[in-house]
Protein backbone atom coordinates (compact mmCIF):
# COMPACT_ATOMS: atom_id res chain seq x y z
CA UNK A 1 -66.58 4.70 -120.87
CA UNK A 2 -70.38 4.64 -122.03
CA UNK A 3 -71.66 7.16 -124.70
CA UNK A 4 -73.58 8.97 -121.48
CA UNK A 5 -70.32 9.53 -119.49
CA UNK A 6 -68.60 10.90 -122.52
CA UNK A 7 -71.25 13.37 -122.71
CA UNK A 8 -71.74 13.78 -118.88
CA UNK A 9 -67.80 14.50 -119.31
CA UNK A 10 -68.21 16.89 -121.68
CA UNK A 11 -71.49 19.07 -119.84
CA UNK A 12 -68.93 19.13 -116.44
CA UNK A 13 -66.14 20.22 -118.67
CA UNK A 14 -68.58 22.72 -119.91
CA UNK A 15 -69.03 24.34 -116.45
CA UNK A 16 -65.89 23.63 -115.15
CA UNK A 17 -64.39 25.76 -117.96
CA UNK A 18 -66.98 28.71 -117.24
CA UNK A 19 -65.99 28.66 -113.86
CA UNK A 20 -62.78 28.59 -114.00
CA UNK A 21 -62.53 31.97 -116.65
CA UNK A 22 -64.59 33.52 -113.94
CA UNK A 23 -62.16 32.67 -111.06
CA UNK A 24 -59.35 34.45 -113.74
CA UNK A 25 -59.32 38.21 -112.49
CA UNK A 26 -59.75 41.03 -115.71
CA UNK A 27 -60.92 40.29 -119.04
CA UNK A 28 -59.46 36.96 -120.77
CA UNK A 29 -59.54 38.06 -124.90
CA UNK A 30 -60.10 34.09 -125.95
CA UNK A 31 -63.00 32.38 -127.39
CA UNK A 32 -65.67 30.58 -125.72
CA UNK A 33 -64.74 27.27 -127.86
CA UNK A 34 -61.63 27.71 -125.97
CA UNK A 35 -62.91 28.20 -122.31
CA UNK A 36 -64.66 25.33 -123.28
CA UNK A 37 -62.13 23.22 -123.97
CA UNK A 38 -59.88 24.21 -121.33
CA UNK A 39 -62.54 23.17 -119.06
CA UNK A 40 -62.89 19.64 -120.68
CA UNK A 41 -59.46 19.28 -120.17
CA UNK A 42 -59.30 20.25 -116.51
CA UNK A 43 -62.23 18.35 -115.47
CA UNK A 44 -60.24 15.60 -116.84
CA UNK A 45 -57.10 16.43 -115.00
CA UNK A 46 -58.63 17.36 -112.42
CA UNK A 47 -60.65 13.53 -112.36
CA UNK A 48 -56.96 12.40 -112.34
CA UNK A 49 -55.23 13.66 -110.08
CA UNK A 50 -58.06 13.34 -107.37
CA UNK A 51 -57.93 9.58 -108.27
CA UNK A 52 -54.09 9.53 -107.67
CA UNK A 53 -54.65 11.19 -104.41
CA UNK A 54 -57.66 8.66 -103.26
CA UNK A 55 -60.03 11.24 -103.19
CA UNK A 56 -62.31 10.81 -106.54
CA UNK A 57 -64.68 8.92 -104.54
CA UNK A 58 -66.42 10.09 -101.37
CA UNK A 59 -69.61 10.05 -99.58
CA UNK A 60 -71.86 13.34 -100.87
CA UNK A 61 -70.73 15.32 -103.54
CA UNK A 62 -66.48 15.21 -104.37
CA UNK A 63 -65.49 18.59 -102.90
CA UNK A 64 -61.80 18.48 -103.03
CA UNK A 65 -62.19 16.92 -107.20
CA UNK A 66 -64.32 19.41 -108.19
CA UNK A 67 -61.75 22.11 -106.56
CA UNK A 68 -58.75 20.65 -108.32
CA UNK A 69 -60.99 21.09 -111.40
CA UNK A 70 -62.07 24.50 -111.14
CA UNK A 71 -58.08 25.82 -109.94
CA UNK A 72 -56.89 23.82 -113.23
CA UNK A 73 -59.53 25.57 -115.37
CA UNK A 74 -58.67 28.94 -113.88
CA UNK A 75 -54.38 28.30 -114.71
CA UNK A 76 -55.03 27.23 -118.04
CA UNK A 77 -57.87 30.01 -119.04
CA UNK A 78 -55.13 32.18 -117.33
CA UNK A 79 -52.36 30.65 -119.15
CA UNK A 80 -53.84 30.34 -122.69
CA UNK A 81 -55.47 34.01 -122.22
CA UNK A 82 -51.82 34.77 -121.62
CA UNK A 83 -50.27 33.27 -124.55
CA UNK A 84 -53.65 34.25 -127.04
CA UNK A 85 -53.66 37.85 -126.09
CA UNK A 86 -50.24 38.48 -127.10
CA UNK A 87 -50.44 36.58 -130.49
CA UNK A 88 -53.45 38.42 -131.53
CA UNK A 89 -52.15 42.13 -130.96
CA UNK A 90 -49.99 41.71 -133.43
């Protein structure tokens, strides 16, 4: 991967996280750092799976990838929002 797709990875992971906290229903109690990450990390799933499935590369703009993105940015903001909540009411 060139230096510009790492960071053209890293802007869509940007957005992909935001998106995906605002999909989450209520208030999620973590970080932005964290959103942010999460959303790194699902735009890279996401990339993934929608090349296992054959659909990473279509005609127009990759409906279906981004989708996959943005529902495993909203499980993991809900997931880590989860697990964070409860460790910091202690």
């Amino acid at each position: 991967m060139e230096i510009t797709g790492f960071f053209a990875a890293i802007v869509i992971g940007l957005i992909i996280g935001v998106l995906g906290r605002l999909v989450v229903p209520g208030k999620q109690n973590i970080p932005i750092w964290l959103t942010l990450l999460i959303g790194v990390v699902a735009a890279l799933l996401g990339t993934l799976v929608a090349g296992a499935l054959g659909v990473d590369d279509t005609s127009g703009i990759d409906w279906i990838e981004l989708l996959l993105q943005v529902v495993f940015a909203a499980v993991g903001v809900a997931i880590v929002a989860g697990v964070y909540g409860r460790r910091r009411v202690r």
